[in-house]
N, C-alpha and C. Protein backbone atom coordinates (compact mmCIF):
# COMPACT_ATOMS: atom_id res chain seq x y z
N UNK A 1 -117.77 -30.82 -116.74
CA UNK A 1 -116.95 -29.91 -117.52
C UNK A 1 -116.72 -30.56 -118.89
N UNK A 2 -117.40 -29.82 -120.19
CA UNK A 2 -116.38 -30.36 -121.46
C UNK A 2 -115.55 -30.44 -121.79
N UNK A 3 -115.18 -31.29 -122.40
CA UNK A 3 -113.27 -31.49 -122.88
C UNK A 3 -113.17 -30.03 -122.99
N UNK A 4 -113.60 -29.29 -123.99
CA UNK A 4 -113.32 -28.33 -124.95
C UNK A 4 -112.72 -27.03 -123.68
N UNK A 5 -113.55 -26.78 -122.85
CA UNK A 5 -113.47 -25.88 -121.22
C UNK A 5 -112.16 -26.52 -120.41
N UNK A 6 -112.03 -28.32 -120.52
CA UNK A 6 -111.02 -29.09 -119.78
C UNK A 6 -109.49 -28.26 -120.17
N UNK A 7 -109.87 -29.10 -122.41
CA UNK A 7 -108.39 -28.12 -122.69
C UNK A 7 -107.72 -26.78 -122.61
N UNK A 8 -109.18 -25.99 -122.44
CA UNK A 8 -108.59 -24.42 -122.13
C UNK A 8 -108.43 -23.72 -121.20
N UNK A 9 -108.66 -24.82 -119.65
CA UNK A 9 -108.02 -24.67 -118.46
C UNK A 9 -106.83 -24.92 -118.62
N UNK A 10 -106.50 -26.33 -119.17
CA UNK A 10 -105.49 -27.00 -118.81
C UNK A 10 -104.18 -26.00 -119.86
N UNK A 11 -104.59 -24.87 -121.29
CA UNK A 11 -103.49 -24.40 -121.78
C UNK A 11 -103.44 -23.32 -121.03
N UNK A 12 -104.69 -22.62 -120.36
CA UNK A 12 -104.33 -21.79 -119.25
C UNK A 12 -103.38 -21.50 -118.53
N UNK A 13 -103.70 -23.13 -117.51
CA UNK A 13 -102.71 -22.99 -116.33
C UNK A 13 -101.20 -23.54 -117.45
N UNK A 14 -101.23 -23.67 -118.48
CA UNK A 14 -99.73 -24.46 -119.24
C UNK A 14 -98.54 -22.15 -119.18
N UNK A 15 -100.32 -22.06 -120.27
CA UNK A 15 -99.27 -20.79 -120.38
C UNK A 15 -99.07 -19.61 -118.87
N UNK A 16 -100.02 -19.83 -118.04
CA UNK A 16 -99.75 -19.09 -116.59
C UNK A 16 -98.33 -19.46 -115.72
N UNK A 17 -98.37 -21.01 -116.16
CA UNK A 17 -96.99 -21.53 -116.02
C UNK A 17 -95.59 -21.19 -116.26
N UNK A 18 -96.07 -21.00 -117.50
CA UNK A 18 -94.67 -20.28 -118.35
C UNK A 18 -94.48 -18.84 -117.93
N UNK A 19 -95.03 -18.01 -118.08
CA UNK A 19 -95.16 -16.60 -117.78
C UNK A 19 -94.60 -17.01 -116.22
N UNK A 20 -95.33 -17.15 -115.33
CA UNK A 20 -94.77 -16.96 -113.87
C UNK A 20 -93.44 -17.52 -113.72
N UNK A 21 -93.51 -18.73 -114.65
CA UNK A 21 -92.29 -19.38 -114.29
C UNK A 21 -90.73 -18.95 -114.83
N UNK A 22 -90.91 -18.69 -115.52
CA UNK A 22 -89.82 -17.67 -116.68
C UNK A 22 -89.52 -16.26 -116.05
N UNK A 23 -90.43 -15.45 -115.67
CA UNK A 23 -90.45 -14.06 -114.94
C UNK A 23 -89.44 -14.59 -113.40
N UNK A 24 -89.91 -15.35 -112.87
CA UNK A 24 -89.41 -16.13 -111.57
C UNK A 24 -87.68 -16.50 -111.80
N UNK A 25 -87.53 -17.02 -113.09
CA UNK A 25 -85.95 -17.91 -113.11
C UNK A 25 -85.24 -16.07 -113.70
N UNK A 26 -85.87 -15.62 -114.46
CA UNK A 26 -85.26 -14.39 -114.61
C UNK A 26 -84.67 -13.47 -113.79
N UNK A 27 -85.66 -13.20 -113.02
CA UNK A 27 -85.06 -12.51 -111.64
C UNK A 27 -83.98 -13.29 -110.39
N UNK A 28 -84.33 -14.74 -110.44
CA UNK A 28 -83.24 -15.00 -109.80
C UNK A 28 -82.08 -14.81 -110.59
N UNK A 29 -82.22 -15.30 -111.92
CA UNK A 29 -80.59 -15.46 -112.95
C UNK A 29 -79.89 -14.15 -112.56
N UNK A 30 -80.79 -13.37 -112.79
CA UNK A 30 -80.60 -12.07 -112.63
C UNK A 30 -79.52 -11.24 -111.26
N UNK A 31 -80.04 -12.02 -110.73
CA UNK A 31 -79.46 -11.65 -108.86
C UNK A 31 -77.96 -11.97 -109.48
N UNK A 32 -77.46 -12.80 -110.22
CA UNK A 32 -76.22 -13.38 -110.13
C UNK A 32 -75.39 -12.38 -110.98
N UNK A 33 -75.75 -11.78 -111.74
CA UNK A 33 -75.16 -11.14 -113.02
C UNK A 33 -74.25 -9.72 -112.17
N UNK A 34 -73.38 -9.56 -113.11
CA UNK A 34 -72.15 -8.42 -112.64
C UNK A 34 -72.86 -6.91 -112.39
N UNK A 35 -72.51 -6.82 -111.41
CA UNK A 35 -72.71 -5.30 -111.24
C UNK A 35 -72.05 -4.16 -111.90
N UNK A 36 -72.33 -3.34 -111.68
CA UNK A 36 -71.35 -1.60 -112.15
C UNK A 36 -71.94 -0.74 -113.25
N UNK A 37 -71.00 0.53 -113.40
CA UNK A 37 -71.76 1.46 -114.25
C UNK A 37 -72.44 0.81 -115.53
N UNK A 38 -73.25 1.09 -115.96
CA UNK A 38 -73.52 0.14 -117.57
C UNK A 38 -72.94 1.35 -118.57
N UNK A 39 -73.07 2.43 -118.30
CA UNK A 39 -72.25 3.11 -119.35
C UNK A 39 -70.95 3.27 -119.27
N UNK A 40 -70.32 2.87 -118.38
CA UNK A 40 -68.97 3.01 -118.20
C UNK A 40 -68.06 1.81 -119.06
N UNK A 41 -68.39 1.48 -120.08
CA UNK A 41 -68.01 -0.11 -121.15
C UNK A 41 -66.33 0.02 -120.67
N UNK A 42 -65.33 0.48 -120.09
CA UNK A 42 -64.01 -0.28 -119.71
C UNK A 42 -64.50 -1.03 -118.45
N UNK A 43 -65.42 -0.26 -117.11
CA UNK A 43 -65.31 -0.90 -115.78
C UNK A 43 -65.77 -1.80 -116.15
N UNK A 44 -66.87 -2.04 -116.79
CA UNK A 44 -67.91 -2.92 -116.72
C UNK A 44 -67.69 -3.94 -117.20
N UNK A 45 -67.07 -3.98 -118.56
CA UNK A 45 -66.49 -5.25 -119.30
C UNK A 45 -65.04 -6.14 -118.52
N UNK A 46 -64.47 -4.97 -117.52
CA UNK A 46 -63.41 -5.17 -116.89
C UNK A 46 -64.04 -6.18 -115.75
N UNK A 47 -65.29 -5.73 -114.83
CA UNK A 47 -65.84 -6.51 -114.13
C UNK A 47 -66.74 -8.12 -114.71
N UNK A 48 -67.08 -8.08 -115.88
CA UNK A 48 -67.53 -9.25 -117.29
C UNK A 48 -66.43 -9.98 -116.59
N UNK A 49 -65.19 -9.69 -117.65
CA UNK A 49 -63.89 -10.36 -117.25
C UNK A 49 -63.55 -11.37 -115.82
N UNK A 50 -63.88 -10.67 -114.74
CA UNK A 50 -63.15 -11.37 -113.81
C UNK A 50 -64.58 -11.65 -112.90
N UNK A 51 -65.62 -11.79 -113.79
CA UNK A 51 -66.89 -12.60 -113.27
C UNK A 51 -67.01 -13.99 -113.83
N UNK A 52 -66.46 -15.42 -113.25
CA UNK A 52 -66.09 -16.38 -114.33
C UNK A 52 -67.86 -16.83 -114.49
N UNK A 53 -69.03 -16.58 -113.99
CA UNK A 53 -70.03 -16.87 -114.38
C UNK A 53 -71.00 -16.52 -115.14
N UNK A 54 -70.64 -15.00 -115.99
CA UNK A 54 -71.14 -14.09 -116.63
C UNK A 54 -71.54 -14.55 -118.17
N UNK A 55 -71.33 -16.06 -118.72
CA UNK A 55 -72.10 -16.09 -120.11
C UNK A 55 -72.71 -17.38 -119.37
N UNK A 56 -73.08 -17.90 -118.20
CA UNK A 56 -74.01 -18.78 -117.94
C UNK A 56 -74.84 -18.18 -117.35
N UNK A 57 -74.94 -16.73 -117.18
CA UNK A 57 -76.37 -15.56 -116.39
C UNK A 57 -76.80 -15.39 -117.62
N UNK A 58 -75.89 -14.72 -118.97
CA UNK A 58 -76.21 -14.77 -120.05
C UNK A 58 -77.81 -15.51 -120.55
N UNK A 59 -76.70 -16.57 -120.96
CA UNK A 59 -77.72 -17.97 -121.30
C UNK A 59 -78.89 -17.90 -120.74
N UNK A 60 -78.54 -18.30 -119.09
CA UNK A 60 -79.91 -18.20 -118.00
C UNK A 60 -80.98 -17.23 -118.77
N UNK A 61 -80.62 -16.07 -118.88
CA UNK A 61 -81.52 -14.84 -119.07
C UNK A 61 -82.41 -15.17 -120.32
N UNK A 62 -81.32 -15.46 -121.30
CA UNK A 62 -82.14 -15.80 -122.72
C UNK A 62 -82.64 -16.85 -122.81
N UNK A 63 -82.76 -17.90 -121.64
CA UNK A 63 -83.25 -19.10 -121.67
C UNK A 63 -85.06 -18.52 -120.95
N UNK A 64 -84.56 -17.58 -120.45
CA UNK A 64 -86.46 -17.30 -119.27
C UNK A 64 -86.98 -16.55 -120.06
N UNK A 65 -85.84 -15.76 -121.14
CA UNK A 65 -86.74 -14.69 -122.42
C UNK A 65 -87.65 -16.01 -122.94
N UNK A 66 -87.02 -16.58 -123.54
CA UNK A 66 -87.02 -18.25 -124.72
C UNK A 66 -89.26 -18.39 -123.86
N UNK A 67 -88.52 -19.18 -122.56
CA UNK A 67 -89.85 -19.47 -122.13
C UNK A 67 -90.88 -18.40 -122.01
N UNK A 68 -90.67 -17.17 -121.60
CA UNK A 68 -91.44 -16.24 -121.33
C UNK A 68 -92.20 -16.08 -122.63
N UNK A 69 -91.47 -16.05 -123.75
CA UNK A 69 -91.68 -15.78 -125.16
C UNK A 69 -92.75 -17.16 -125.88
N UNK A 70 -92.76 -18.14 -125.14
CA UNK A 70 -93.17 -19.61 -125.57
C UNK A 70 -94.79 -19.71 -124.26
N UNK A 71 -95.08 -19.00 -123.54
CA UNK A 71 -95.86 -18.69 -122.56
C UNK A 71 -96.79 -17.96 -123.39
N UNK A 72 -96.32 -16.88 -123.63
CA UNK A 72 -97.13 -15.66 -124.44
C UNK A 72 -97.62 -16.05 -125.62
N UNK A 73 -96.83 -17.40 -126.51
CA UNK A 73 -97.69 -17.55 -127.88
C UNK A 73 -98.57 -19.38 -127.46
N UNK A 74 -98.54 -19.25 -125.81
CA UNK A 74 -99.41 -20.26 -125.57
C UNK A 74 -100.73 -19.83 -125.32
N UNK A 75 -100.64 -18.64 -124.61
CA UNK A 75 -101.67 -17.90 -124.13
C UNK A 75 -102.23 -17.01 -125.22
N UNK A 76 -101.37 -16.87 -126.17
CA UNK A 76 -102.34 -15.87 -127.54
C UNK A 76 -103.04 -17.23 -128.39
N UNK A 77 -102.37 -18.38 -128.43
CA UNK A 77 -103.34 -19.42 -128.81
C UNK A 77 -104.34 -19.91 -128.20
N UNK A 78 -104.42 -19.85 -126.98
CA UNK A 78 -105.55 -20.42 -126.14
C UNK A 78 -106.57 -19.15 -126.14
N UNK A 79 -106.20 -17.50 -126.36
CA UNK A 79 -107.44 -16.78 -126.08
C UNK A 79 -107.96 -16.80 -127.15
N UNK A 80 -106.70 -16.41 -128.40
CA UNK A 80 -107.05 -16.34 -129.91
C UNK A 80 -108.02 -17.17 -130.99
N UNK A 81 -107.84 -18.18 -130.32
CA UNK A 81 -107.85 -19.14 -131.40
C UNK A 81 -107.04 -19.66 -132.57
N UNK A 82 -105.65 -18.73 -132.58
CA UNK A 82 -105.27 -18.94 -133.89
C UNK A 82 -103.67 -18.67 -133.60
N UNK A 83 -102.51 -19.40 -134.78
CA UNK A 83 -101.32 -19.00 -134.30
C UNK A 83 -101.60 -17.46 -134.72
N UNK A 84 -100.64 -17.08 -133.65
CA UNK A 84 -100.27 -15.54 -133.65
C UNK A 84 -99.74 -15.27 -134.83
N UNK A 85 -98.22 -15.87 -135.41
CA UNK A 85 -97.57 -16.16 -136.48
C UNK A 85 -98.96 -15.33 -137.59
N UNK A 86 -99.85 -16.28 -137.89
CA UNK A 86 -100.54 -16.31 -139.21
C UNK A 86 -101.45 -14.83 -138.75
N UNK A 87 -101.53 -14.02 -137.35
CA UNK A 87 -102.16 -13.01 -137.45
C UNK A 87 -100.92 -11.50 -137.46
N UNK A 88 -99.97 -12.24 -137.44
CA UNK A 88 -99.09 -11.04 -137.46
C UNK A 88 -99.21 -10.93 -139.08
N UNK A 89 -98.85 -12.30 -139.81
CA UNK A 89 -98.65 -11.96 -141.21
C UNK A 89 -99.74 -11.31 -141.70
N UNK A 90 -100.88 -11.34 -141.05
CA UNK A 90 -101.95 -10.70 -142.07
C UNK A 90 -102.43 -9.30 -141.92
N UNK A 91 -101.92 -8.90 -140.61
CA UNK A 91 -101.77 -7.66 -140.38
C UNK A 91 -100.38 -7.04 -141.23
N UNK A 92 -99.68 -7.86 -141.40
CA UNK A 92 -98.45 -6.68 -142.05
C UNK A 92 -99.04 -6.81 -143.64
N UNK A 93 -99.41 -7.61 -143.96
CA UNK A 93 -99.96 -8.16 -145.71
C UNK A 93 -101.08 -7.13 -145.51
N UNK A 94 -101.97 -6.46 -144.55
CA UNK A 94 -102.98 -5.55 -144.75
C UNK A 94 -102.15 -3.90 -144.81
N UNK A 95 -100.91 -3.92 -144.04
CA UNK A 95 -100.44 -2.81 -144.00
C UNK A 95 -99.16 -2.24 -145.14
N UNK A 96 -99.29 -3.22 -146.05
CA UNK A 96 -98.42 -2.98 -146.52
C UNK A 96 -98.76 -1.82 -147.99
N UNK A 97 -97.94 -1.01 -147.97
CA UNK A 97 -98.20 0.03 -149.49
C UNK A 97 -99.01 -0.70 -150.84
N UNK A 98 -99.93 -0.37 -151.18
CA UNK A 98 -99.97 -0.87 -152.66
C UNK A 98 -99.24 -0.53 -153.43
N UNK A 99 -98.47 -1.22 -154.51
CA UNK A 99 -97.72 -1.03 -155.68
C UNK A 99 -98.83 -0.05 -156.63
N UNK A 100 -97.57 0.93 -156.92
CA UNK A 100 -98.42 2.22 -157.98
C UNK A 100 -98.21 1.61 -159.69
């Protein structure tokens, strides 16, 4: 096997990692978080309130977004070739209006 095939197993299984692994802590964080109407904003914030664990599910959640989000620009670098970053900018720099 060449290095070159070695490293793009090895960011493979890095970003398959992240993705499964992030999707995985999400749904458990998830299990923990307050129940009730979501449109009902008095019950619900009322139930927030007397959930003393409700900004560490928070966190949790935006911590498996964080990785999930760090997975996906591992895996657009390993298929891409290129940061994503520098292909978003050049798609919006192609879409943008010309000045009249």
């Amino acid at each position: 096997m060449s290095e070159t095939a070695f490293t793009a197993r090895a960011g493979l299984k890095l970003a398959g990692s992240l993705l499964l692994g992030s999707q995985l802590a999400y749904i458990a964080i998830t299990q923990l978080h307050a129940g009730g109407p979501a449109n009902d904003h008095h019950e619900i914030f009322e139930a927030y309130a007397h959930d003393g664990i409700w900004e560490g599910v928070h966190l949790g959640q935006f911590a498996a977004i964080a990785i999930l989000l760090a997975g996906v620009l591992a895996l657009a670098r390993i298929l891409g070739g290129e940061a994503p970053s520098s292909a978003v900018f050049r798609a919006s720099a192609n879409s943008s209006p010309t000045p009249r």
